[in-house]
C-alpha atoms as a PDB file:
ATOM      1  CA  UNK A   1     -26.098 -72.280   4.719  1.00  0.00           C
ATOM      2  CA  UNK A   2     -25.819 -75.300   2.774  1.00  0.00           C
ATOM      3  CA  UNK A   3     -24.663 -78.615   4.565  1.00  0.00           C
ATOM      4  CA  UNK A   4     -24.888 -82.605   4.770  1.00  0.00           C
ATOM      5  CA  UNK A   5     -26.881 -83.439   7.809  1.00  0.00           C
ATOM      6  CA  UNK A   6     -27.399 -87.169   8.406  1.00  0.00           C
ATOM      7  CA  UNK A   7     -27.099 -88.018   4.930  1.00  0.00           C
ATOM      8  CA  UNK A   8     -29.468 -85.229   3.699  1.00  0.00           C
ATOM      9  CA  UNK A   9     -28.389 -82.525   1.589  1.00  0.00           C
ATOM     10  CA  UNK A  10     -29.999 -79.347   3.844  1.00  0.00           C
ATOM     11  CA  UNK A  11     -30.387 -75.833   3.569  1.00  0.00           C
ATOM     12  CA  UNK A  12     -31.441 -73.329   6.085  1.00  0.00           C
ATOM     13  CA  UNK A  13     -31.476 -69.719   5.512  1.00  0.00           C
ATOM     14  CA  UNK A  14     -32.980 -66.872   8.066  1.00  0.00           C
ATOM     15  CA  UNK A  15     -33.602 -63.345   6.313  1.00  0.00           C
ATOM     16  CA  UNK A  16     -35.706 -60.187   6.347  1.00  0.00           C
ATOM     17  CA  UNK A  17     -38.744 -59.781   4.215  1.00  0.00           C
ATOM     18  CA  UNK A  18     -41.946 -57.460   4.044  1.00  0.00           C
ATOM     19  CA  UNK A  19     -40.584 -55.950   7.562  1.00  0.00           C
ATOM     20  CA  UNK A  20     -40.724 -60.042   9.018  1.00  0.00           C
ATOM     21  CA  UNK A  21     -38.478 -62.681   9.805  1.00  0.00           C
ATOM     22  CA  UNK A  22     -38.557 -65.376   7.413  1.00  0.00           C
ATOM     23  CA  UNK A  23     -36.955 -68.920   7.652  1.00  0.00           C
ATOM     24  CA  UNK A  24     -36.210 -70.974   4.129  1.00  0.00           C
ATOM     25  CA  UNK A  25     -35.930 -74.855   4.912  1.00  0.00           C
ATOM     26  CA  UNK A  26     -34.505 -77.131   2.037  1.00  0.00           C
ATOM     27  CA  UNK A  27     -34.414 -80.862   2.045  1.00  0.00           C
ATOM     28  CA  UNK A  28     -33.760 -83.880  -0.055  1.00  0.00           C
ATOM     29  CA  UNK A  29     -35.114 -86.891   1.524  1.00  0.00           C
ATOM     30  CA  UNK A  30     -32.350 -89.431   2.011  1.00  0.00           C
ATOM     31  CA  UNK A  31     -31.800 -92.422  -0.382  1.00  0.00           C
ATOM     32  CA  UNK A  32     -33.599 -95.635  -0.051  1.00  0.00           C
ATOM     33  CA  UNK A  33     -37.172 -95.576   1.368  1.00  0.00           C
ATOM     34  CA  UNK A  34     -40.169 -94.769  -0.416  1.00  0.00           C
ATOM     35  CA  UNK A  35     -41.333 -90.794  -1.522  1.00  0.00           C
ATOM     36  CA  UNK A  36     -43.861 -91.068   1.079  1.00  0.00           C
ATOM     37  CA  UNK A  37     -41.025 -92.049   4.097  1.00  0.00           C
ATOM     38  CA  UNK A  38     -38.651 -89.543   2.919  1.00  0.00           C
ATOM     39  CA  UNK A  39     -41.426 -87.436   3.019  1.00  0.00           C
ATOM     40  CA  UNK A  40     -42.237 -87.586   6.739  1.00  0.00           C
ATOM     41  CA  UNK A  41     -38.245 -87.407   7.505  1.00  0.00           C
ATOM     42  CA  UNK A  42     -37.941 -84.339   6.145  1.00  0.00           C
ATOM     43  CA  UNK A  43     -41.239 -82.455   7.820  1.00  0.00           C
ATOM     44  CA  UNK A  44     -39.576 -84.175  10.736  1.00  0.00           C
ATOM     45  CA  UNK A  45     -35.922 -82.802  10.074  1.00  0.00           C
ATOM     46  CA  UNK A  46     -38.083 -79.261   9.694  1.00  0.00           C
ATOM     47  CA  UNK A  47     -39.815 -79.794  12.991  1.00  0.00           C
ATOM     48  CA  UNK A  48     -36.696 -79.775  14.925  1.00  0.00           C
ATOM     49  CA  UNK A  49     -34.934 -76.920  13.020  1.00  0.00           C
ATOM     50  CA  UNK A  50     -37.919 -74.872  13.838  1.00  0.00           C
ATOM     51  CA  UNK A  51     -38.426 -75.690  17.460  1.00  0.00           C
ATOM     52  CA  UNK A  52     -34.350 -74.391  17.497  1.00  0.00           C
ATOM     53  CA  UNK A  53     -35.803 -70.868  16.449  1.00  0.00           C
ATOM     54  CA  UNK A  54     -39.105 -70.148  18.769  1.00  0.00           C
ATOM     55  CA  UNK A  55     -41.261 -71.381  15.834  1.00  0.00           C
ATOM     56  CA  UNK A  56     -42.939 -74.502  14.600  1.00  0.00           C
ATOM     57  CA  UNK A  57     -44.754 -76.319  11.494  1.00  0.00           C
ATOM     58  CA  UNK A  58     -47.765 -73.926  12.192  1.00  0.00           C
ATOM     59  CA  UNK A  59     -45.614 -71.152  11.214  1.00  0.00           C
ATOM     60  CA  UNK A  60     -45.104 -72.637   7.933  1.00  0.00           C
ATOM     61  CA  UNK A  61     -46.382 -69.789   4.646  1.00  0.00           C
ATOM     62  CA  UNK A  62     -45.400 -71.754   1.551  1.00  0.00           C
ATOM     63  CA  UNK A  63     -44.194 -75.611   0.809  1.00  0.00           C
ATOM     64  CA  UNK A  64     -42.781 -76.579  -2.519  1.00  0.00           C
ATOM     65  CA  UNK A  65     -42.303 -80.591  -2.963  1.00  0.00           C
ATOM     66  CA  UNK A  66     -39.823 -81.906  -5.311  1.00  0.00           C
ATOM     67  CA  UNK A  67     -40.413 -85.203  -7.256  1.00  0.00           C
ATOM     68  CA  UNK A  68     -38.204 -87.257  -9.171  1.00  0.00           C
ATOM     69  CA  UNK A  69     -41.327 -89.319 -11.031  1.00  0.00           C
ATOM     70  CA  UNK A  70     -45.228 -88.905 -10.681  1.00  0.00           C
ATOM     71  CA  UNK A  71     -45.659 -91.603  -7.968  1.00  0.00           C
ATOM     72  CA  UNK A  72     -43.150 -90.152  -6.191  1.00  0.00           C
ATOM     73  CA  UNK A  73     -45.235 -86.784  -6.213  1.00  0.00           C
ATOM     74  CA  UNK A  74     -48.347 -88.306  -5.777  1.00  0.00           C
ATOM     75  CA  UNK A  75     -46.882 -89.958  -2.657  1.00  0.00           C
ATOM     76  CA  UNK A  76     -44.710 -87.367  -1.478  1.00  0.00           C
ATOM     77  CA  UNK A  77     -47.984 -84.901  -1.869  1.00  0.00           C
ATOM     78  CA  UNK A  78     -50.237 -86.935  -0.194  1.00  0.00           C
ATOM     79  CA  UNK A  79     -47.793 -87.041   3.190  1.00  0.00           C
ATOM     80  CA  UNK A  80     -47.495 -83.492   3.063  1.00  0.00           C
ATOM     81  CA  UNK A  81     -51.220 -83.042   3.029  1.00  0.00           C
ATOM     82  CA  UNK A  82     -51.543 -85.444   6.349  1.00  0.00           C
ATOM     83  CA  UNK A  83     -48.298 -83.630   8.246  1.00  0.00           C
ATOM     84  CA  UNK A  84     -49.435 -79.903   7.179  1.00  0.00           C
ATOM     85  CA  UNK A  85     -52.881 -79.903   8.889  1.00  0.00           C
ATOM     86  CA  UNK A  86     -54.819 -77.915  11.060  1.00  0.00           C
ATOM     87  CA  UNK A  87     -52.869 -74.970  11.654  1.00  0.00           C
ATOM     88  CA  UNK A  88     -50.256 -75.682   9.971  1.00  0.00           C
ATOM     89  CA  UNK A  89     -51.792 -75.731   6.828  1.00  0.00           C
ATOM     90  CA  UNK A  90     -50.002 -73.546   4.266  1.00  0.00           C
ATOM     91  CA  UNK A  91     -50.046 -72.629   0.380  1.00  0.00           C
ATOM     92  CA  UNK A  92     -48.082 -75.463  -1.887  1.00  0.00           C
ATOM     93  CA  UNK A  93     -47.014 -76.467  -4.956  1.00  0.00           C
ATOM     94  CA  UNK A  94     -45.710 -79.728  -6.634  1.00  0.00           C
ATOM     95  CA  UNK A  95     -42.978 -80.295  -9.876  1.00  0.00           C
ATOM     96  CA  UNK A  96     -41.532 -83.343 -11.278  1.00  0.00           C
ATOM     97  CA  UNK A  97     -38.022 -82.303 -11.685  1.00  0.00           C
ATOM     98  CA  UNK A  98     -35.195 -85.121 -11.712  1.00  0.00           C
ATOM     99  CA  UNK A  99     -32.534 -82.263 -12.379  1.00  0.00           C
ATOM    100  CA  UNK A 100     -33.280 -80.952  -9.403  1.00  0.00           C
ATOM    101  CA  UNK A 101     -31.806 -83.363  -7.380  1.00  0.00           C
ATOM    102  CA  UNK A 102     -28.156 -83.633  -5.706  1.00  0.00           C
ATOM    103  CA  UNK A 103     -28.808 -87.118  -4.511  1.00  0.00           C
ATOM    104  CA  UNK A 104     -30.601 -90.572  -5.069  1.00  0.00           C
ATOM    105  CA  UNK A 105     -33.438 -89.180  -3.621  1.00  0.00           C
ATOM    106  CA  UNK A 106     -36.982 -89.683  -4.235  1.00  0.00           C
ATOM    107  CA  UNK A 107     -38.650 -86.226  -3.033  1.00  0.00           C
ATOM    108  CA  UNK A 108     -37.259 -83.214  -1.636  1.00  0.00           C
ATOM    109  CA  UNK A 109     -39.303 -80.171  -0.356  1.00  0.00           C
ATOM    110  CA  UNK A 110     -38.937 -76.268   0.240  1.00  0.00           C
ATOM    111  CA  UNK A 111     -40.302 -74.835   3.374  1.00  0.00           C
ATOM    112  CA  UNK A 112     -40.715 -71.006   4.124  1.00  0.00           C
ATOM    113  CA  UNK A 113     -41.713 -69.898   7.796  1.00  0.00           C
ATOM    114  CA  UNK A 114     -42.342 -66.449   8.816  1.00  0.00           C
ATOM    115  CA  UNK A 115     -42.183 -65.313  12.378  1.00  0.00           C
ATOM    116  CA  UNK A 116     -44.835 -62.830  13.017  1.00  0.00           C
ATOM    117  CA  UNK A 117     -44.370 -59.474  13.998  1.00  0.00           C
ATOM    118  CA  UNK A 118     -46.281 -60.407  17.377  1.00  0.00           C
ATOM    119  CA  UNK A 119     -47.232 -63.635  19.213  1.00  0.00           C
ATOM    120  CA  UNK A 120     -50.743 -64.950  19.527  1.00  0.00           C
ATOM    121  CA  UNK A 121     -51.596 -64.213  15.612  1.00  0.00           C
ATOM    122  CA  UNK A 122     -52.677 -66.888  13.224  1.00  0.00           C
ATOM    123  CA  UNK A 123     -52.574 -67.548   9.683  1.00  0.00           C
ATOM    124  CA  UNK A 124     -56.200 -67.165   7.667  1.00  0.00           C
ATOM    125  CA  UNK A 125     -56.922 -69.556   5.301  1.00  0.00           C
ATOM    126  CA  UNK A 126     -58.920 -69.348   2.736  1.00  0.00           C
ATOM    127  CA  UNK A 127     -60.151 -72.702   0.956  1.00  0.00           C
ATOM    128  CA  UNK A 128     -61.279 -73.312  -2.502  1.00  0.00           C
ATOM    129  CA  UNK A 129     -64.945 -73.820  -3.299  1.00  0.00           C
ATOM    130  CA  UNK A 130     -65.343 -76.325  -3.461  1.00  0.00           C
ATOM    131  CA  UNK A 131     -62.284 -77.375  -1.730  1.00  0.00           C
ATOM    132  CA  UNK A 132     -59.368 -78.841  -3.223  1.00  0.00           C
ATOM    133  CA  UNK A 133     -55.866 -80.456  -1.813  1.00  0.00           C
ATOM    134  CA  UNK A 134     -53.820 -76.481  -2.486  1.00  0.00           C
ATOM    135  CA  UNK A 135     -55.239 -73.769  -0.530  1.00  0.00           C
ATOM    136  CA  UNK A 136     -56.321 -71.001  -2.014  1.00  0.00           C
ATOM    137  CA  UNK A 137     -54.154 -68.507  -0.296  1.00  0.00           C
ATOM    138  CA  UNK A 138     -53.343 -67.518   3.496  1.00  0.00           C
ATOM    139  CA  UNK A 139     -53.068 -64.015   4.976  1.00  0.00           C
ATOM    140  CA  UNK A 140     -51.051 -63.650   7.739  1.00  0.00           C
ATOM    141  CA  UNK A 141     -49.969 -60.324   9.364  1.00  0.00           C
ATOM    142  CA  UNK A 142     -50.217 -58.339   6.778  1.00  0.00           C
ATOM    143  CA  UNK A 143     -48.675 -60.445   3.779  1.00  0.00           C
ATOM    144  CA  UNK A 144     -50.858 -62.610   1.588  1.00  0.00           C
ATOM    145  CA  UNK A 145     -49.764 -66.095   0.111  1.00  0.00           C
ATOM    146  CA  UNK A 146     -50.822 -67.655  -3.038  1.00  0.00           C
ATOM    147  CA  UNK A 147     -50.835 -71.527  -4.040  1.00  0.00           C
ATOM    148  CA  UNK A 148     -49.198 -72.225  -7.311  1.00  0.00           C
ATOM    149  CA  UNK A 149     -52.123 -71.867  -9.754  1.00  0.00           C
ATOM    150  CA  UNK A 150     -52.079 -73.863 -13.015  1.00  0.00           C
ATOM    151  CA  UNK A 151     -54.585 -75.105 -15.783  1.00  0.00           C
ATOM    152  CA  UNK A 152     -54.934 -77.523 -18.354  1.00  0.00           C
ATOM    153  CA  UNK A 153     -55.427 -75.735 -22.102  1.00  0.00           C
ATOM    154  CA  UNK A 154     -53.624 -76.548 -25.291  1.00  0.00           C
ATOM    155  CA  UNK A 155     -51.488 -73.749 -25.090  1.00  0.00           C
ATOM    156  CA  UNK A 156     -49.661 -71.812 -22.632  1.00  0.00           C
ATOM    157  CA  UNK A 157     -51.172 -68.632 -24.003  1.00  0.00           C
ATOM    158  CA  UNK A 158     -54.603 -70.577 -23.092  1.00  0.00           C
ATOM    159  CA  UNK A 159     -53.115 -71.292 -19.184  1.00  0.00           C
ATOM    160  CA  UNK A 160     -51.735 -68.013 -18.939  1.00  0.00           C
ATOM    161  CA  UNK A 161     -55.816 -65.990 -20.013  1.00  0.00           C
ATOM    162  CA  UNK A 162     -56.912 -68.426 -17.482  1.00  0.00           C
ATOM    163  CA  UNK A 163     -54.660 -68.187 -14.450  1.00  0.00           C
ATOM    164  CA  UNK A 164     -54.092 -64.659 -14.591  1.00  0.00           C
ATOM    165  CA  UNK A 165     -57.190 -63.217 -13.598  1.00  0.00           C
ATOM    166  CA  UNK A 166     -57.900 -66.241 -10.707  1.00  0.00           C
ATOM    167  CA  UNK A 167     -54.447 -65.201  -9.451  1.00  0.00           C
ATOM    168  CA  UNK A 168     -55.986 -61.226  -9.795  1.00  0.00           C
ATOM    169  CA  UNK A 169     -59.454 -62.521  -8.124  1.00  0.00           C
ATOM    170  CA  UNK A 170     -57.626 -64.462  -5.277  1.00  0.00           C
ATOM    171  CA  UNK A 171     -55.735 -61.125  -4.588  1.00  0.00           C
ATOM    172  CA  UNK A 172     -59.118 -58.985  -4.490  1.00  0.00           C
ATOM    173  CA  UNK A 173     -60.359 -61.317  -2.130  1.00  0.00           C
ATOM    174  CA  UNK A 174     -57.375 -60.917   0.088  1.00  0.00           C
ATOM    175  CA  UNK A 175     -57.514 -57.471   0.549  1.00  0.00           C
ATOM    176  CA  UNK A 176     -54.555 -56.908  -2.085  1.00  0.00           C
ATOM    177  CA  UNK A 177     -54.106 -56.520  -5.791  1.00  0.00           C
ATOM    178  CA  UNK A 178     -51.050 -56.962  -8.360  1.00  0.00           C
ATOM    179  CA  UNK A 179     -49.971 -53.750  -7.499  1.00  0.00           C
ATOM    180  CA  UNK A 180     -49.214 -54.933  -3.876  1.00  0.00           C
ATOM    181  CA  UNK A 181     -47.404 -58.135  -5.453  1.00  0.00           C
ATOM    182  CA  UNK A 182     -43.932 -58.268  -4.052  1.00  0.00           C
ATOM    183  CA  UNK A 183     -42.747 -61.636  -6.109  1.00  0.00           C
ATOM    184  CA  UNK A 184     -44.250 -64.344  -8.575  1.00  0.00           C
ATOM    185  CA  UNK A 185     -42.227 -67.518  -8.991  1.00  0.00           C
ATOM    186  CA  UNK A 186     -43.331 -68.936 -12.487  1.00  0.00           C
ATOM    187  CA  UNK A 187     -42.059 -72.587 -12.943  1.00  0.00           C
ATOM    188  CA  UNK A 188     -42.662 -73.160 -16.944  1.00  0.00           C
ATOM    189  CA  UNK A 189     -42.158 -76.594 -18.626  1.00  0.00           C
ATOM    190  CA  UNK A 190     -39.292 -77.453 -20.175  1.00  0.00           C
ATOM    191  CA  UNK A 191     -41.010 -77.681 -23.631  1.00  0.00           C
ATOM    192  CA  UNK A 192     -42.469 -73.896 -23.495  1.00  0.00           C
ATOM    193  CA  UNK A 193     -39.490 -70.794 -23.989  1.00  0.00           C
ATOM    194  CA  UNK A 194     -38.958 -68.320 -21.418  1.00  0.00           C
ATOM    195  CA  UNK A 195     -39.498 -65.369 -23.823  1.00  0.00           C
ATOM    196  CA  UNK A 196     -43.270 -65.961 -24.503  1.00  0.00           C
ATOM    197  CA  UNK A 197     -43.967 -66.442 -21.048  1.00  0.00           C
ATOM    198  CA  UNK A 198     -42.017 -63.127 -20.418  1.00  0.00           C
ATOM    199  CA  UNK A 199     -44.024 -61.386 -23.182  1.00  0.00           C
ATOM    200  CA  UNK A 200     -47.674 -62.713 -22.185  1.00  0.00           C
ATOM    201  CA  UNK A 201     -47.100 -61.740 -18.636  1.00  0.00           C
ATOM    202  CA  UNK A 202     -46.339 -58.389 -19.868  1.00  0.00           C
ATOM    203  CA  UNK A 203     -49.487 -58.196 -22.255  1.00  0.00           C
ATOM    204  CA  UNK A 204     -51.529 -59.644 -19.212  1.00  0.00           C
ATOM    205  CA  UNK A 205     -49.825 -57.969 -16.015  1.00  0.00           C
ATOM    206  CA  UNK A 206     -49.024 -53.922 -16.576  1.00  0.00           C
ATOM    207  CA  UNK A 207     -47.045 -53.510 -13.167  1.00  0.00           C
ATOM    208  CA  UNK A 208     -44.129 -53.631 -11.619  1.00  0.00           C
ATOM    209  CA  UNK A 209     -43.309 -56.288  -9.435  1.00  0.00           C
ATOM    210  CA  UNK A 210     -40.230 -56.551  -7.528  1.00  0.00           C
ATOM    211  CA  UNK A 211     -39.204 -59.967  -7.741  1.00  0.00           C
ATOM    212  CA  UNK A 212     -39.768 -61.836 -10.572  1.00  0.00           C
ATOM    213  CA  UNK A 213     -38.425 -65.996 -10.288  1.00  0.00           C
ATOM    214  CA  UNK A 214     -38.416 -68.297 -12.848  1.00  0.00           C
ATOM    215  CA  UNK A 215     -37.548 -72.213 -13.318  1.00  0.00           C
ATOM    216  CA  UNK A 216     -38.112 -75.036 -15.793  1.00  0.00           C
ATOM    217  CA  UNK A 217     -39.426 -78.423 -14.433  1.00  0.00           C
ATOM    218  CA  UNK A 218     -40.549 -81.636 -16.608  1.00  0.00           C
ATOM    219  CA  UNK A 219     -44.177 -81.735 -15.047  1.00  0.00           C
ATOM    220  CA  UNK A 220     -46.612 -80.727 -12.337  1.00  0.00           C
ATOM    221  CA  UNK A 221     -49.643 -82.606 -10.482  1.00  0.00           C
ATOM    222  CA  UNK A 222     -51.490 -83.661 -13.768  1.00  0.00           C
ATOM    223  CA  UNK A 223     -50.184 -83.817 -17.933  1.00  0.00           C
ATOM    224  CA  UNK A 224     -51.126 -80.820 -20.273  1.00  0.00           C
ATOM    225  CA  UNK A 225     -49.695 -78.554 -17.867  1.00  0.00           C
ATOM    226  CA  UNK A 226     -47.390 -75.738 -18.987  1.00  0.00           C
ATOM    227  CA  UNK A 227     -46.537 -73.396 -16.180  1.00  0.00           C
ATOM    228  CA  UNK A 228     -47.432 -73.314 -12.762  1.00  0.00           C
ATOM    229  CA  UNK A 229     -47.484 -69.170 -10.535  1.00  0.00           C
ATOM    230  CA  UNK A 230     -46.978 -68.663  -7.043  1.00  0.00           C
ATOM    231  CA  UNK A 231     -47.333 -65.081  -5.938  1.00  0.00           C
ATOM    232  CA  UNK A 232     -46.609 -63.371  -2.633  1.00  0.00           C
ATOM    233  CA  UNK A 233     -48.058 -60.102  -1.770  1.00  0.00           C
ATOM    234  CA  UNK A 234     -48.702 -57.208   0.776  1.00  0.00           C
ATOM    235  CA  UNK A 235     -52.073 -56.134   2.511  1.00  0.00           C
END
């Protein structure tokens, strides 16, 4: 369902996933204040449209901000870093990506929520070490949730040898593997050609996963990145 709602362009979408309930939230933060302000509108807009289902921001799996510049990343990240705390805390990921946009807005973000399949469980998070603004991943009941992993080498051949087997060791870790991987959601750089990404995935990954997403963005939390992987996966 895709609507105006108070001036923001909004998108809600309840379906069935990995035996759960999931709940997609989309939001583009409404013209005129700063990244940071839209920021906090929109977790607040999200609040409200999960309090109307039985669930809350502590729900929350996977965030994906939107930015139209740097600074408004940087500011738009930083917010979601104070509002997404404690128990809400979740796996992210961050693109510069003016085409994205339907509006004059600054920052827009991506929320997924999953009801669990009873009450009284909570998410596990697992941290970097040392730790670091994404988290590592989350488990919770029974599905495993990756951050979006990047690096910065000269070539996306380079990123690719390095994020491959973090995203393999992260999975280990979890209690899953890529042959439990139900989707990855690569978001490549609009300089780099979706072929070669195809084809040293393939050389790197020998399974068959599912779901495969991609998208093209014009940058990512620092420069000299080419492509940044989330992956979602069962236990």
């Amino acid at each position: 369902m895709n609507l105006r709602r108070r001036g923001c362009f909004y998108a809600k979408k309840i379906f069935q996933w990995l035996g759960r309930e999931f709940v997609a939230l989309s939001c583009e933060g409404k013209a005129g204040p700063t990244a940071k302000e839209q920021t906090q509108d929109i977790f607040r807009r999200f609040e409200e449209e999960l309090r109307s289902l039985g669930l809350s921001l502590d729900n929350t799996v996977r965030t994906r901000l939107w930015a139209k510049d740097r600074q408004s990343r940087n500011l738009g990240s930083g917010e979601r870093v104070v509002v997404l705390a404690g128990k809400a805390r979740s796996t992210s990921s961050s693109y510069i990506a003016p085409g994205h946009f339907d509006s004059d807005a600054r920052g827009a973000l991506d929320l997924l929520a999953m009801k669990p399949s009873r009450p009284g469980l909570e998410k596990i998070l697992k941290e970097y070490d040392p730790p670091m603004i994404p988290l590592r991943y989350l488990i919770y009941d029974s599905a495993v949730f990756l951050s979006g992993v990047t690096a910065v080498l000269p070539t996306l051949e380079n990123q690719l040898t390095d994020i491959l087997p973090r995203i393999g060791g992260s999975l280990k870790d979890a209690g899953s593997s890529w042959d439990k991987v139900v989707k990855v959601s690569f978001f490549l750089h609009r300089s780099q050609t979706l072929s070669l990404l195809k084809d040293l995935f393939r050389q790197r990954v020998a399974v068959d996963i599912p779901q495969m997403e991609y998208g093209f963005v014009d940058g990512y939390s620092a420069e000299g990145k080419l492509v940044e992987i989330e992956v979602t996966a069962a236990i």
